[in-house]
C-alpha atoms as a PDB file:
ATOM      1  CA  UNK A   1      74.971 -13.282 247.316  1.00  0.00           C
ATOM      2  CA  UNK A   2      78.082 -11.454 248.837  1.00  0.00           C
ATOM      3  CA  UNK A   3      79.250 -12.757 252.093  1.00  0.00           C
ATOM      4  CA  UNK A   4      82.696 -13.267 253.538  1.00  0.00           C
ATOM      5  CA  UNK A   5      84.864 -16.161 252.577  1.00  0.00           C
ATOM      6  CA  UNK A   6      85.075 -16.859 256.164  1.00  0.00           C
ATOM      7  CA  UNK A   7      81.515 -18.450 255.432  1.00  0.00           C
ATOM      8  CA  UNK A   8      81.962 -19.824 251.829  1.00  0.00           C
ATOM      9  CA  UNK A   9      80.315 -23.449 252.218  1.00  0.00           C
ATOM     10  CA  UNK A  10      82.298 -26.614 251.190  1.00  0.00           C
ATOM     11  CA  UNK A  11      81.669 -27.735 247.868  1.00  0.00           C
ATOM     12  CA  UNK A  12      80.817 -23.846 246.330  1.00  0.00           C
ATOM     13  CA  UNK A  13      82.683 -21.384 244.590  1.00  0.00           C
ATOM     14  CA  UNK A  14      83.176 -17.799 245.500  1.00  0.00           C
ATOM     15  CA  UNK A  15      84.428 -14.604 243.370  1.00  0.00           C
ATOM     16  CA  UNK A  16      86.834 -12.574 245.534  1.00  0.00           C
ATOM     17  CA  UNK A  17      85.299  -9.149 245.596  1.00  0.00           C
ATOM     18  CA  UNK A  18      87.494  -6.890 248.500  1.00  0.00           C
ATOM     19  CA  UNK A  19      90.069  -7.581 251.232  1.00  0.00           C
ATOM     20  CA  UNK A  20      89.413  -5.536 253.864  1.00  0.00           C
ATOM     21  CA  UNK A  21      92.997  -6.076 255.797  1.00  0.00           C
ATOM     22  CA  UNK A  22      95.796  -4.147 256.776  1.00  0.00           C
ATOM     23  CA  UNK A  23      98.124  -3.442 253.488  1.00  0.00           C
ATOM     24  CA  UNK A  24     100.689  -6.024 254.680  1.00  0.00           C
ATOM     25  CA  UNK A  25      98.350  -8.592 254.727  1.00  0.00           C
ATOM     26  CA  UNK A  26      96.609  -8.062 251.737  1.00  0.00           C
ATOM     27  CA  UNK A  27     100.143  -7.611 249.964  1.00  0.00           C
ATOM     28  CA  UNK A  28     100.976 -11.042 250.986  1.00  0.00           C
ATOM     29  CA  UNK A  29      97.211 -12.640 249.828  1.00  0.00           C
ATOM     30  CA  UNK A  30      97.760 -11.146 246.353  1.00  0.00           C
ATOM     31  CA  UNK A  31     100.922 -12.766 245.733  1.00  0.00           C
ATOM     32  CA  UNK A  32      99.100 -16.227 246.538  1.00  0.00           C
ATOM     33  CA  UNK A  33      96.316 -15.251 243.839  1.00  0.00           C
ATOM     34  CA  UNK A  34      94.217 -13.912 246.136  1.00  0.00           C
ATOM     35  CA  UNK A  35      93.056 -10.561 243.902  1.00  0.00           C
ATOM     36  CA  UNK A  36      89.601  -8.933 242.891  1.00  0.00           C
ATOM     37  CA  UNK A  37      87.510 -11.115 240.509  1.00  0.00           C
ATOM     38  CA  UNK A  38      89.579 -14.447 241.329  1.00  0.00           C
ATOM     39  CA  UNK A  39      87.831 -17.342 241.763  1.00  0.00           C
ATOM     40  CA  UNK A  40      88.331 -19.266 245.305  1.00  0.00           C
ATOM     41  CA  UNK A  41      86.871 -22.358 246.373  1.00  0.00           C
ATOM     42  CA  UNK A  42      86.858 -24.027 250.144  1.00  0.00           C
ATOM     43  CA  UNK A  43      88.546 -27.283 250.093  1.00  0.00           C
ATOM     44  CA  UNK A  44      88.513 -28.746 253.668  1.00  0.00           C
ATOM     45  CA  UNK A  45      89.004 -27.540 257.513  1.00  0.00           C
ATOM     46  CA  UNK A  46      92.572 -28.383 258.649  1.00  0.00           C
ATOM     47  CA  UNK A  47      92.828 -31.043 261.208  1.00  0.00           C
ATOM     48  CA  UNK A  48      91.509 -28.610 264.594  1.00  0.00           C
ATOM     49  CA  UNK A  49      88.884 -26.692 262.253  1.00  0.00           C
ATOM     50  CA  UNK A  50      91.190 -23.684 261.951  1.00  0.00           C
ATOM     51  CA  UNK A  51      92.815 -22.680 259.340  1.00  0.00           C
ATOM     52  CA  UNK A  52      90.466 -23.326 256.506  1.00  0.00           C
ATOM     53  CA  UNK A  53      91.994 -24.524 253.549  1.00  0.00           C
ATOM     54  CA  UNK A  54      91.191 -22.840 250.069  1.00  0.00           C
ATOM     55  CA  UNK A  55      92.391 -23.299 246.376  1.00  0.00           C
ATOM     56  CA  UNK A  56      92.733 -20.132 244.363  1.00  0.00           C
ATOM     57  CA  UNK A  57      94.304 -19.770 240.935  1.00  0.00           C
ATOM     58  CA  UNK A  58      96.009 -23.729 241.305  1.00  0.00           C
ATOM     59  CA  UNK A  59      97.019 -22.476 244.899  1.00  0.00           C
ATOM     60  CA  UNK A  60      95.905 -24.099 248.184  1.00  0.00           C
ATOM     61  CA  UNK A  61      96.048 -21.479 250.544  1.00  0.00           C
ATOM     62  CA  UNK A  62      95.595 -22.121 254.607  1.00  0.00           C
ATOM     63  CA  UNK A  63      93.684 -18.388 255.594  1.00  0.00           C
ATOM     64  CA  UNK A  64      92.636 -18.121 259.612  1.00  0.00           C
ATOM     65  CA  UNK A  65      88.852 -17.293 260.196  1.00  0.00           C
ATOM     66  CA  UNK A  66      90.066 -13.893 261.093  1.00  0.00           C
ATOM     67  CA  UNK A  67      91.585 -13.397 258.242  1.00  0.00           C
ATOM     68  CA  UNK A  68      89.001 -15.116 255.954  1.00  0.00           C
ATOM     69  CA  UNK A  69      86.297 -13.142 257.609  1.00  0.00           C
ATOM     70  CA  UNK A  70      87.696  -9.668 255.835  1.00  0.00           C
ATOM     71  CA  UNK A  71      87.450 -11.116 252.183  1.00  0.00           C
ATOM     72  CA  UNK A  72      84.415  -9.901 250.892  1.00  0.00           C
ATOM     73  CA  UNK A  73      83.072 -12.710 247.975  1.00  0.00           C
ATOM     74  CA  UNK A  74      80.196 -13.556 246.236  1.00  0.00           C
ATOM     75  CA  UNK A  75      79.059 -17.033 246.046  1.00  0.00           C
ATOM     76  CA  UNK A  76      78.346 -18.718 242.569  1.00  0.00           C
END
């Protein structure tokens, strides 16, 4: 089922299909892991709910819901 990341529920694992961000951004998510065909997982909310922390590739990554909303995944 492909949905965004910004709705990945905790507890499941999505495939990172396509960042849809400026090339800045997505520049800076690949060097955290964050490519096509990696595997991400949602971890927990940070203390006020935003930003959302995820592990990819032994990473733990904090990504804002606008942010997370432009990642394209499917959920396993």
């Amino acid at each position: 089922m492909k949905t965004s990341l910004f709705n990945l529920p905790l507890t499941k694992k999505g495939v990172i299909k396509n960042i849809n961000t400026d090339q800045t951004t997505k520049e800076r998510l690949h060097s955290f892991g964050l490519i096509k065909g990696a595997e991400i997982a949602f971890i927990r909310n940070a203390p006020l709910g935003c930003p959302k922390i995820y592990k990819c590739l032994n990473t733990f990554i904090a990504i804002r819901g606008n942010i997370a909303k432009k990642i394209e995944i499917d959920i396993k």
